[in-house]
C-alpha atoms as a PDB file:
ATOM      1  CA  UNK A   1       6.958 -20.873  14.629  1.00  0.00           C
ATOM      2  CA  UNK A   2       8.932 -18.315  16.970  1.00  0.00           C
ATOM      3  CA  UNK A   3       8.664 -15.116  16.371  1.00  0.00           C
ATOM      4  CA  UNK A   4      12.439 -14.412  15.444  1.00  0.00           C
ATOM      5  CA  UNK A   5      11.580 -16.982  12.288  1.00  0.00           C
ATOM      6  CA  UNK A   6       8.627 -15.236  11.365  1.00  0.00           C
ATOM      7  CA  UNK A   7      10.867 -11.997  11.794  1.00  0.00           C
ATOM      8  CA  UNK A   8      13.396 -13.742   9.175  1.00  0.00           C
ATOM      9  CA  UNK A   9      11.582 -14.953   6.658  1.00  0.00           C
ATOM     10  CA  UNK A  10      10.320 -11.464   6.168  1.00  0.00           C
ATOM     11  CA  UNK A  11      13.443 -10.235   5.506  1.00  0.00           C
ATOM     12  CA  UNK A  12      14.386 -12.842   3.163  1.00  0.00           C
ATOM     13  CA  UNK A  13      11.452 -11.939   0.983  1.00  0.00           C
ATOM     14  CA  UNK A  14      12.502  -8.248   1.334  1.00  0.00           C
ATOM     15  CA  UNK A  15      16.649  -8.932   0.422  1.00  0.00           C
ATOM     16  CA  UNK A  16      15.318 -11.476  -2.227  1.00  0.00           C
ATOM     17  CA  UNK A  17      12.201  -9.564  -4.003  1.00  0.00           C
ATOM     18  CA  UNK A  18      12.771  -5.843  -3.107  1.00  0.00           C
ATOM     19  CA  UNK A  19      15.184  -4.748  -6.053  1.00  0.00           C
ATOM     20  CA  UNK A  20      15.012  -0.943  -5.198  1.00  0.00           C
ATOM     21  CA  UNK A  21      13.660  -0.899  -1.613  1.00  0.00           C
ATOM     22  CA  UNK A  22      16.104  -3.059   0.158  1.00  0.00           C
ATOM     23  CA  UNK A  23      19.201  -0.956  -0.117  1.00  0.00           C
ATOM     24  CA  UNK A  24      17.094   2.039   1.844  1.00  0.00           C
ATOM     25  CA  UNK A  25      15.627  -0.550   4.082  1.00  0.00           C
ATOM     26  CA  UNK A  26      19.214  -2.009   5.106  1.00  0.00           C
ATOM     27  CA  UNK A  27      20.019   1.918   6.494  1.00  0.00           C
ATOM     28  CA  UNK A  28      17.414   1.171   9.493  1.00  0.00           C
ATOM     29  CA  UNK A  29      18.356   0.431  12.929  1.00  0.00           C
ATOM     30  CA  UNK A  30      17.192  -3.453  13.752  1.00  0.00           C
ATOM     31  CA  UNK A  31      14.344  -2.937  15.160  1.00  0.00           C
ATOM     32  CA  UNK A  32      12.914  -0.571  12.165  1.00  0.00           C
ATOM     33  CA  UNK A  33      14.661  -2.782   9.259  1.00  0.00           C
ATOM     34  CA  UNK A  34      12.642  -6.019  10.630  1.00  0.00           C
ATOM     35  CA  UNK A  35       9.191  -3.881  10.901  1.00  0.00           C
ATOM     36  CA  UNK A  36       9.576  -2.252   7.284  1.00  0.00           C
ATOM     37  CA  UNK A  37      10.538  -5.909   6.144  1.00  0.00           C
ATOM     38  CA  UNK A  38       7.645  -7.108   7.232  1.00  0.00           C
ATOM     39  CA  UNK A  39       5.270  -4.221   5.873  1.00  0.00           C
ATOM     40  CA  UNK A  40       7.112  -4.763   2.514  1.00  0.00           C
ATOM     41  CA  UNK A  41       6.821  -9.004   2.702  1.00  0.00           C
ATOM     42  CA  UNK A  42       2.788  -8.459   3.064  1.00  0.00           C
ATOM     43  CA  UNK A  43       2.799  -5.858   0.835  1.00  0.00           C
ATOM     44  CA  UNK A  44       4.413  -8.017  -1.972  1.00  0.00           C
ATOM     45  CA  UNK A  45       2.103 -10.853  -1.199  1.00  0.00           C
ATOM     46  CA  UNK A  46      -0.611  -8.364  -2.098  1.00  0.00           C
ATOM     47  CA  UNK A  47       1.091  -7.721  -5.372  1.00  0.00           C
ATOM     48  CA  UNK A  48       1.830 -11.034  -6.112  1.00  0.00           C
ATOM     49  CA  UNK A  49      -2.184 -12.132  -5.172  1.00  0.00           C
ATOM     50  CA  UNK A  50      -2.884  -9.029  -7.660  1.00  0.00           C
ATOM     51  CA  UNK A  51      -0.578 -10.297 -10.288  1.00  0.00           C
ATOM     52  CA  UNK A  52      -1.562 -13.909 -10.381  1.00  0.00           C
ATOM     53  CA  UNK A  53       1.798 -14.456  -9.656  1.00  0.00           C
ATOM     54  CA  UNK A  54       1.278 -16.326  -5.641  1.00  0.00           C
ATOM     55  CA  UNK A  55       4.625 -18.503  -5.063  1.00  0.00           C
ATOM     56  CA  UNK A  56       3.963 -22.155  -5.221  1.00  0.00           C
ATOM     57  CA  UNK A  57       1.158 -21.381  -7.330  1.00  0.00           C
ATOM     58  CA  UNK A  58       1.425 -23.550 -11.342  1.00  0.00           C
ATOM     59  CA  UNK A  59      -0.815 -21.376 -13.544  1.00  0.00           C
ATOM     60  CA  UNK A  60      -1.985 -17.794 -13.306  1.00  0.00           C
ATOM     61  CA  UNK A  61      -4.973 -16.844 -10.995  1.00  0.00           C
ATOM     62  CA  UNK A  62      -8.301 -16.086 -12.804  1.00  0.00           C
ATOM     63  CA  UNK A  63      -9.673 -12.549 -11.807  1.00  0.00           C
ATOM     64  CA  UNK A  64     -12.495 -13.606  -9.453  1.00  0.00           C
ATOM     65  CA  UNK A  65      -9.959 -15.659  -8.093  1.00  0.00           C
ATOM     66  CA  UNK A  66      -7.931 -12.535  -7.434  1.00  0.00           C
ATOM     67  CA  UNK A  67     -10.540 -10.755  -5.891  1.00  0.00           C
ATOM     68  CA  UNK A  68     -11.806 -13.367  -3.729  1.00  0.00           C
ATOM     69  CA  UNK A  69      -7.818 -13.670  -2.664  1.00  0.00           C
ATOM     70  CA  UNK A  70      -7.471 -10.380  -2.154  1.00  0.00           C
ATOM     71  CA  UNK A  71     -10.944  -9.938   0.036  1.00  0.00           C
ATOM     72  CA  UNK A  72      -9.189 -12.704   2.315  1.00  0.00           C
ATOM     73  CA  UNK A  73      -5.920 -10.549   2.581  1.00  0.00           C
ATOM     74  CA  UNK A  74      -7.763  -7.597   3.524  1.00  0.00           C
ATOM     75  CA  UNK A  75     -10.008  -9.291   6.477  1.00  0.00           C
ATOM     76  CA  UNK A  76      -6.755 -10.943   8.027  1.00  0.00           C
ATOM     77  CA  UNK A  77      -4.697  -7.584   7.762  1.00  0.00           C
ATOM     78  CA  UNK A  78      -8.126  -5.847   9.646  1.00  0.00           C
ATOM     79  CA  UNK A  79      -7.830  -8.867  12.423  1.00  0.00           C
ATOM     80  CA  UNK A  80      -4.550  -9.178  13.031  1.00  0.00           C
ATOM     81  CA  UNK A  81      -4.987 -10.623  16.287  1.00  0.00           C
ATOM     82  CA  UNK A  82      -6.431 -13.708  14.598  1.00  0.00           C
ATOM     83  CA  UNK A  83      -3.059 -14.144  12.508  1.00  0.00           C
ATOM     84  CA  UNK A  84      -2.121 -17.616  12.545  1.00  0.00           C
ATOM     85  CA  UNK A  85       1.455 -18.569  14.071  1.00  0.00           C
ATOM     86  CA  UNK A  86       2.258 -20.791  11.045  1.00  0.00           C
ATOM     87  CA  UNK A  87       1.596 -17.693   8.998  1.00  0.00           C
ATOM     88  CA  UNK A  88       5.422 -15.761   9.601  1.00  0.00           C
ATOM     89  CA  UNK A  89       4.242 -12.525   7.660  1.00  0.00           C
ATOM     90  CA  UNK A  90       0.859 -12.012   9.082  1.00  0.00           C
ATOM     91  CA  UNK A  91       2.224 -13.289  12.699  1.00  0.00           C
ATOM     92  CA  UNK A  92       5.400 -11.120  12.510  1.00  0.00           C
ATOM     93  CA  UNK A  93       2.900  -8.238  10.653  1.00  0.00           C
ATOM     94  CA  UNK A  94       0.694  -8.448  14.203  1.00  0.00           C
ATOM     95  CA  UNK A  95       3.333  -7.834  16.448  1.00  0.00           C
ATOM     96  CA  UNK A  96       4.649  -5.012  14.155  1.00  0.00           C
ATOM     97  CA  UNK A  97       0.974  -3.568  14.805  1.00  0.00           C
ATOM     98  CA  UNK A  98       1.554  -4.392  18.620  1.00  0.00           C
ATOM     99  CA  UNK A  99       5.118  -2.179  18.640  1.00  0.00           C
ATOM    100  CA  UNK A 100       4.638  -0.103  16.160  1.00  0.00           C
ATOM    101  CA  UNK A 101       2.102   3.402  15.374  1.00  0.00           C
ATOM    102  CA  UNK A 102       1.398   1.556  11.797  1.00  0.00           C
ATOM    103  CA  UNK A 103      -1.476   2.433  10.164  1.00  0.00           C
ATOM    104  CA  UNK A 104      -2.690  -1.321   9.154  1.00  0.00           C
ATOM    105  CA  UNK A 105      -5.904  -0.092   7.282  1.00  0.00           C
ATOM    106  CA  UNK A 106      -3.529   1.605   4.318  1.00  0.00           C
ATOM    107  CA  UNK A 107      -3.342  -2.273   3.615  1.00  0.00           C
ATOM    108  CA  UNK A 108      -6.952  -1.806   2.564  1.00  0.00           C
ATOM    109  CA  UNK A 109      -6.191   1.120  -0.067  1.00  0.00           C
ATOM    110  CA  UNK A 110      -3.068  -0.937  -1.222  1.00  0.00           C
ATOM    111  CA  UNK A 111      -5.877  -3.698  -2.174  1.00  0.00           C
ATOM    112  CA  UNK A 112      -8.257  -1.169  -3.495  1.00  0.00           C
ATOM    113  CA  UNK A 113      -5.857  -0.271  -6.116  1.00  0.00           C
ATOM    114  CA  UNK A 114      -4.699  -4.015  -6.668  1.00  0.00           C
ATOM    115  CA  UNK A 115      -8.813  -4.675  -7.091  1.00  0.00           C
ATOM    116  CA  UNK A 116      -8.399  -2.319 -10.056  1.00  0.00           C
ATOM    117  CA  UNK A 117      -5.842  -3.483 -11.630  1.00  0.00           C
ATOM    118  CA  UNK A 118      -7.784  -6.789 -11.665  1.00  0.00           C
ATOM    119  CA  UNK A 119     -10.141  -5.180 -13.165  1.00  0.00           C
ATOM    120  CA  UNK A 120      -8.892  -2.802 -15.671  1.00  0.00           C
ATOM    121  CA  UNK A 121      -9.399   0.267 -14.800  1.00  0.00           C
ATOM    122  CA  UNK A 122      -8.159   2.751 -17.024  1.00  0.00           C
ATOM    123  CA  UNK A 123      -7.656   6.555 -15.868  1.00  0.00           C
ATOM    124  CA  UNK A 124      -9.317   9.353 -17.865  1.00  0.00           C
ATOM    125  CA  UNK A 125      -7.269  12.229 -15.837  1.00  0.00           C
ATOM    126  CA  UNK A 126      -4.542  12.554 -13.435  1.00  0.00           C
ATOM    127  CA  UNK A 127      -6.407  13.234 -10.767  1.00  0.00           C
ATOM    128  CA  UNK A 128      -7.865   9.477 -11.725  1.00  0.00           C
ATOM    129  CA  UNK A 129      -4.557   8.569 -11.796  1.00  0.00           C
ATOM    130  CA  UNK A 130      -3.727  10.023  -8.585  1.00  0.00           C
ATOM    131  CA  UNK A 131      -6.515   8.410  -6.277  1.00  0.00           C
ATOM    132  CA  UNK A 132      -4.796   4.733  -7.665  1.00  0.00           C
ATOM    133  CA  UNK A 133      -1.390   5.917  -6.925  1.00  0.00           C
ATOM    134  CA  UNK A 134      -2.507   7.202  -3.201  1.00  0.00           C
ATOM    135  CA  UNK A 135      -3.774   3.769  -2.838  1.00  0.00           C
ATOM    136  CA  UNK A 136      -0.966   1.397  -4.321  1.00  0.00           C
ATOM    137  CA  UNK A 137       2.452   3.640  -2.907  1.00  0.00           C
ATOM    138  CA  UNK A 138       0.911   6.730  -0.945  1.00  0.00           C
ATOM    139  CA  UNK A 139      -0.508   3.714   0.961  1.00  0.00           C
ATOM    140  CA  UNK A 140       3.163   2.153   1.713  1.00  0.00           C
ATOM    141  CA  UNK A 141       4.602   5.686   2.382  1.00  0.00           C
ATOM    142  CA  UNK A 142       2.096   6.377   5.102  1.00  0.00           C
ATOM    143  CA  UNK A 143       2.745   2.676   6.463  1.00  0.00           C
ATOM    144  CA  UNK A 144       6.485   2.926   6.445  1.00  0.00           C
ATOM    145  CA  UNK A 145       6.242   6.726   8.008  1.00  0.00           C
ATOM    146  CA  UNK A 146       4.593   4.468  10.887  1.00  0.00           C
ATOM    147  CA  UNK A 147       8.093   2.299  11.174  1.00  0.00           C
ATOM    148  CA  UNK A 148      10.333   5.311  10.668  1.00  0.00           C
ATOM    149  CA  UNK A 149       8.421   7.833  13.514  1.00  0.00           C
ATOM    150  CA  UNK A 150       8.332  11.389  13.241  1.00  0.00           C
ATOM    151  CA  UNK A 151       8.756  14.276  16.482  1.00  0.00           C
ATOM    152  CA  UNK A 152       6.742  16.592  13.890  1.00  0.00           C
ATOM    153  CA  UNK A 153       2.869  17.394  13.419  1.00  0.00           C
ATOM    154  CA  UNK A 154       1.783  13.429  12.215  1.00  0.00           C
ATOM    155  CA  UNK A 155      -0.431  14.782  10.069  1.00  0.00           C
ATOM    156  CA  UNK A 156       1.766  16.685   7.759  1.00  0.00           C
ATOM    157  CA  UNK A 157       4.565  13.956   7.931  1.00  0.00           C
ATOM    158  CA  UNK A 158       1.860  11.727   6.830  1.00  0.00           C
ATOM    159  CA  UNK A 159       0.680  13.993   3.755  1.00  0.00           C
ATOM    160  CA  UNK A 160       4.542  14.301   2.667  1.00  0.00           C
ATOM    161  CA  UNK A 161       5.104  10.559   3.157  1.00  0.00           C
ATOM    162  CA  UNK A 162       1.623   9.937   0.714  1.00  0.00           C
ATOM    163  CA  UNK A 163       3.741  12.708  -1.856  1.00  0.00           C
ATOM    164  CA  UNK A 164       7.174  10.482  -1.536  1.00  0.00           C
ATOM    165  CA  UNK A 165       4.754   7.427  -2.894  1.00  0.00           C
ATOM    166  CA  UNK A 166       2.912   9.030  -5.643  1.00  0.00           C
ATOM    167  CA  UNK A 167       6.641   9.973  -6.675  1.00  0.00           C
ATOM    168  CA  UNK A 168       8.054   6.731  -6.843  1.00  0.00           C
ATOM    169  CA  UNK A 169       5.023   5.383  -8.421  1.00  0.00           C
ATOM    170  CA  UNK A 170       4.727   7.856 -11.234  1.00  0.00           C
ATOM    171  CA  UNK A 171       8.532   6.638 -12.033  1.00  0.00           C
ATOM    172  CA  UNK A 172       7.097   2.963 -12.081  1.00  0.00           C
ATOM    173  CA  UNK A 173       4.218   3.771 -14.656  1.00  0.00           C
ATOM    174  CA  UNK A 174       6.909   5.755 -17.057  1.00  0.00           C
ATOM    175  CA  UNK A 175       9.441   2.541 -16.137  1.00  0.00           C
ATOM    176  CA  UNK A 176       6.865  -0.494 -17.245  1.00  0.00           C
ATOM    177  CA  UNK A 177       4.872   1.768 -19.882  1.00  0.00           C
ATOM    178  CA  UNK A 178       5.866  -0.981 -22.039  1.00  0.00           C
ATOM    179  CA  UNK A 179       5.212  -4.031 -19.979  1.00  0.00           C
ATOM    180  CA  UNK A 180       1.944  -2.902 -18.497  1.00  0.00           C
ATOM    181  CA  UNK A 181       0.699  -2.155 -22.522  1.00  0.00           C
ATOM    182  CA  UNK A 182       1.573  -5.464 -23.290  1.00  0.00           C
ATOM    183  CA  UNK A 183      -0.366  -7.032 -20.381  1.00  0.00           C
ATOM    184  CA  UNK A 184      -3.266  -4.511 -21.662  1.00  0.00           C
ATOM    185  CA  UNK A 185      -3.098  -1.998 -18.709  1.00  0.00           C
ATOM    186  CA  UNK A 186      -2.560   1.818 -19.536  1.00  0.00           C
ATOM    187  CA  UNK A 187      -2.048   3.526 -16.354  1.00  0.00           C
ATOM    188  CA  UNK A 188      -0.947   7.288 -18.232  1.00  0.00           C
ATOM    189  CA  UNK A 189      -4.404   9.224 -17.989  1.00  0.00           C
ATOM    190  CA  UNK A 190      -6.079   9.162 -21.298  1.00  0.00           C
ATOM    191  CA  UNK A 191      -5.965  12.945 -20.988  1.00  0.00           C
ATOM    192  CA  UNK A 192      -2.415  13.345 -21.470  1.00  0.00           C
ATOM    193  CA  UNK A 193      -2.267  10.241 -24.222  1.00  0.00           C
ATOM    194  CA  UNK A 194      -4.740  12.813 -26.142  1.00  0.00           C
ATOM    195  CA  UNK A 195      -2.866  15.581 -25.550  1.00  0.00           C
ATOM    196  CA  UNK A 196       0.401  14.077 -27.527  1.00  0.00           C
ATOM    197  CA  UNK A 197      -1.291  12.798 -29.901  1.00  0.00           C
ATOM    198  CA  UNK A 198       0.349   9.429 -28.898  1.00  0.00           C
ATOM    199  CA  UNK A 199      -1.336   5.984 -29.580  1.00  0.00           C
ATOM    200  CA  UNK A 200       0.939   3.726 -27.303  1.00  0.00           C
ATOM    201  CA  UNK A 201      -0.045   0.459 -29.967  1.00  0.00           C
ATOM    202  CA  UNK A 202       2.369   2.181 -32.352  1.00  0.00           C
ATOM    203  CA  UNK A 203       3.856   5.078 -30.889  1.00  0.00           C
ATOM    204  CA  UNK A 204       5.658   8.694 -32.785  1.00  0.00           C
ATOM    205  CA  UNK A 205       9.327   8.541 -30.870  1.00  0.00           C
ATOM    206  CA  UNK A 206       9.264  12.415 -31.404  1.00  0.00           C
ATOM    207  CA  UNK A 207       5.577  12.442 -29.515  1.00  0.00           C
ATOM    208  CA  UNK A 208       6.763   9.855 -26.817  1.00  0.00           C
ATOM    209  CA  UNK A 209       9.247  11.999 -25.918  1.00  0.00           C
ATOM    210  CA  UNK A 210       7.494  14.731 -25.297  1.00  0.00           C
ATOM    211  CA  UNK A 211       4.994  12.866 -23.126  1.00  0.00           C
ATOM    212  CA  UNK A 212       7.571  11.456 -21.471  1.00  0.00           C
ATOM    213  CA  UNK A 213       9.097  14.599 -20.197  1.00  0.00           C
ATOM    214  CA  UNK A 214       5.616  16.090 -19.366  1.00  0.00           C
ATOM    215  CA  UNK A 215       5.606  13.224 -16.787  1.00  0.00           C
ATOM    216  CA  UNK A 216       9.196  13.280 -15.838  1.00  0.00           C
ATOM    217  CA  UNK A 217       8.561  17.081 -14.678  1.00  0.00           C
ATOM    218  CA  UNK A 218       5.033  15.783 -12.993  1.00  0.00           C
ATOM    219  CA  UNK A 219       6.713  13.580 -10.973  1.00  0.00           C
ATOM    220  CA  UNK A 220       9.601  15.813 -10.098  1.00  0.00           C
ATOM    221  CA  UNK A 221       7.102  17.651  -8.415  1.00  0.00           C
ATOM    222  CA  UNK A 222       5.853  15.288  -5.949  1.00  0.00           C
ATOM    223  CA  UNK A 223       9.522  14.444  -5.392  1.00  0.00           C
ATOM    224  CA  UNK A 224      10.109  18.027  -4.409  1.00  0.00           C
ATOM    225  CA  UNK A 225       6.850  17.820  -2.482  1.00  0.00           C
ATOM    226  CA  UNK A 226       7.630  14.127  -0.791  1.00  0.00           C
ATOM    227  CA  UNK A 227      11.634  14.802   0.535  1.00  0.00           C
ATOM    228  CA  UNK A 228      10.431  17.835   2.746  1.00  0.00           C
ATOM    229  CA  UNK A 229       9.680  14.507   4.779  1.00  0.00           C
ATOM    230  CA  UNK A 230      13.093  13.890   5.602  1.00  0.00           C
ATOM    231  CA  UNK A 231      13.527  16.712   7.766  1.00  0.00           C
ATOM    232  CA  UNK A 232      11.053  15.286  10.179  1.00  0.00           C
ATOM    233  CA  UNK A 233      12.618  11.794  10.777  1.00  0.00           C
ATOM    234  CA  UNK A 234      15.987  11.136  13.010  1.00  0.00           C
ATOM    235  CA  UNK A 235      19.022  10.195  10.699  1.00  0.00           C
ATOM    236  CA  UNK A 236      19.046   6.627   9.851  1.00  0.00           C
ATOM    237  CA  UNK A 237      15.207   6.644   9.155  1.00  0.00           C
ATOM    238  CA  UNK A 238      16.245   9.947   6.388  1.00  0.00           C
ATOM    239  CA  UNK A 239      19.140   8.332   5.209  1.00  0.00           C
ATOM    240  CA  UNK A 240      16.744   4.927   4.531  1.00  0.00           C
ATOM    241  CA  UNK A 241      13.940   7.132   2.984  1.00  0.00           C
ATOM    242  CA  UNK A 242      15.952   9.151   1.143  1.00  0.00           C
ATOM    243  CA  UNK A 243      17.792   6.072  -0.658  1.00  0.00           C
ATOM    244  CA  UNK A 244      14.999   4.724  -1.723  1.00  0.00           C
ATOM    245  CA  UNK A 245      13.816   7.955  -2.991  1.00  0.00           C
ATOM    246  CA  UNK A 246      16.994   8.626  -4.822  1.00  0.00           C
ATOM    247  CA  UNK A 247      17.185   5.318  -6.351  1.00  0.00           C
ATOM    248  CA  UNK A 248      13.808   5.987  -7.798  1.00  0.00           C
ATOM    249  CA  UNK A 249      14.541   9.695  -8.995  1.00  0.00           C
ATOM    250  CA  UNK A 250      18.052   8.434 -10.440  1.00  0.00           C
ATOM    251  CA  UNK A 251      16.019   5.755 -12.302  1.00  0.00           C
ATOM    252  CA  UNK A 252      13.124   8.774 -13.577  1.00  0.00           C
ATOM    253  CA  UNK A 253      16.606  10.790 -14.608  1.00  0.00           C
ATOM    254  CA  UNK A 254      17.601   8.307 -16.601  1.00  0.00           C
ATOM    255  CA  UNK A 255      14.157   7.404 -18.057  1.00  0.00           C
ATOM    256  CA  UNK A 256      14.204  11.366 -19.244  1.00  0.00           C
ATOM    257  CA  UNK A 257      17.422  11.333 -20.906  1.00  0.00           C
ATOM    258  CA  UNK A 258      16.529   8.477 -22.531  1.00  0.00           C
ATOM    259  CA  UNK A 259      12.476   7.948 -23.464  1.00  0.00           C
ATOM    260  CA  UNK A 260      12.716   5.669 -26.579  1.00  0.00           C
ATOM    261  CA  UNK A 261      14.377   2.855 -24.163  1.00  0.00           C
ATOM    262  CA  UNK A 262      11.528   2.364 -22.370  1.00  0.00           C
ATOM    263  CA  UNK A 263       9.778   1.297 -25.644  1.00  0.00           C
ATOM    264  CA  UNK A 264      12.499  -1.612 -25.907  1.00  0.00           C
ATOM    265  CA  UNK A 265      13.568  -2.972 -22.546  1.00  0.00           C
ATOM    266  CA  UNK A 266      13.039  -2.185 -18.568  1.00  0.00           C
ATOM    267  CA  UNK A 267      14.926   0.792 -17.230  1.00  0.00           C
ATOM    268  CA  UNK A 268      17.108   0.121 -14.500  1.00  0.00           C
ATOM    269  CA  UNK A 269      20.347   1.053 -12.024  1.00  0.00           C
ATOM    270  CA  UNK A 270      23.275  -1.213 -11.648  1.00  0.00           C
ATOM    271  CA  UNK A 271      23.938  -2.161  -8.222  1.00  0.00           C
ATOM    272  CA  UNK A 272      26.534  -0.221  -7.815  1.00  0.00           C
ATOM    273  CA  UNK A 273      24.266   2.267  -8.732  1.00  0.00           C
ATOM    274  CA  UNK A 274      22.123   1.764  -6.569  1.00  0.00           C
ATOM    275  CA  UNK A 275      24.476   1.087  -3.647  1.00  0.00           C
ATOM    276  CA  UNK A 276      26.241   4.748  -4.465  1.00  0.00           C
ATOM    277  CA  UNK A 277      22.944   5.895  -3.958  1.00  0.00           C
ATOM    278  CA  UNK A 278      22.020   4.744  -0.856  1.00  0.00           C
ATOM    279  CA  UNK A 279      25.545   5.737   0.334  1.00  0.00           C
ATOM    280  CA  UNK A 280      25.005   9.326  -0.397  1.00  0.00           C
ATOM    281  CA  UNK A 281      22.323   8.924   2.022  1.00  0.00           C
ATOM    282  CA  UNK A 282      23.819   7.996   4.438  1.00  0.00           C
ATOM    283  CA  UNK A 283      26.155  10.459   4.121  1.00  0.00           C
ATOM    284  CA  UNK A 284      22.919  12.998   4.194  1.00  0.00           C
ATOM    285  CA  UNK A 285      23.612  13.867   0.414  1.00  0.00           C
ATOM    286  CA  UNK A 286      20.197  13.628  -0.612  1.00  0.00           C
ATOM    287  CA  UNK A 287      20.226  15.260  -3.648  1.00  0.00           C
END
């Protein structure tokens, strides 16, 4: 396989797979929209490996299946340089590591956290809460901050970045509350579940909505926190960041005005939506 292929079919995973992503991704120069496809292609493979969900794959992966899958991902991310050509993500993912300041061992933390979801693990506070979503998004903020480059101090771009992923992934948890209960994970810290009152079997709409804006104005937080980032990267790597972060916020906006539809369906933009957003980036209207 030539490089240029392996190049490509990392992209098509990212245009096919990467509902919210892509349109922030598309803002990049070439050369930074092929890296960040390929850091998003091996990141969904990790996903996918922790999901049970591998392409090509007929019935759902036992657990020690997982794990055993996702030990194998993490020693050939660690050894790139033994990434086999017929293998475009992990060939195109070494020469990103060859061009590229990434830093390839947040792969690890991304499978840390995937390893717990495998297992269960539940979350008794938010600072619980907050080690797994370091691991599963402050992971691919610090790995992306690696495609985008900064001129600023590295490590305080680097802590912002980690703040932009906790963000995004606090909107997920309040986005799939209802999917991830019926698969049997609970990813809001018992802590807060307590402190409404709420039992998430059969929940009070008044309570739920409560909780939900408790974690609307959490996340809002580490939004505020995560898109001082911006500042520190040249235009098009902003304008991709900061559509990808608006697309997110727009979608925990919506989630707030709205709590009791999470309990029936997924919460989600329109294209349109989503394009507008990405737009206004563009535009530097990151609001």
């Amino acid at each position: 396989m030539e490089l240029a292929e392996a190049y490509a079919e990392c992209e098509r995973i990212t245009w096919t797979q990467a509902r919210n992503f892509a349109y922030g991704i598309r803002l990049l120069p070439p050369g930074k929209r092929r890296g960040l496809a390929v850091i998003y292609a091996f990141a969904r493979r990790i996903d996918d490996i922790g999901d049970g969900t591998v392409p090509g794959q007929q019935a759902a992966m036992p657990a020690g299946a997982k794990i055993a899958a996702l030990e194998q991902a993490r020693r050939q991310v660690l050894d790139l340089s033994r990434a086999a050509q017929d293998d475009p993500v992990l060939f195109a993912l070494a020469d990103v590591e060859r061009n590229f300041p990434v830093p390839i061992g947040a792969f690890g933390e991304l499978i840390d956290g995937c390893v717990a979801d495998v297992r269960g693990t539940s979350y008794a506070t938010f600072e619980d809460l907050l080690y797994y979503c370091r691991c599963v998004a402050g992971s691919i903020g610090r790995l992306s901050l690696g495609i985008f480059g900064t001129r600023h101090d590295p490590g305080q771009a680097s802590v912002l970045a980690d703040s932009l992923g906790v963000a995004l992934q606090l909107t997920n948890i309040l986005r799939d509350i209802r999917e991830d209960h019926a698969n049997g994970r609970v990813y809001l810290p018992a802590e807060d579940l307590a402190k409404f009152d709420l039992d998430l079997s059969a929940p009070d709409t008044a309570q739920f909505a409560k909780l939900v804006d408790f974690e609307a104005e959490r996340a809002r937080e580490w939004y505020a926190a995560g898109l001082q980032l911006l500042p520190m990267l040249d235009w098009r790597s902003a304008a991709a960041a900061g559509a990808m972060a608006g697309i997110y916020r727009r979608l925990l906006d919506r989630i707030a005005a709205r709590p009791e539809a999470v309990l029936r369906g997924r919460v989600s933009l329109s294209p349109g939506e989503k394009a507008a957003v990405a737009a206004r980036a563009l535009a530097r209207r990151v609001r």
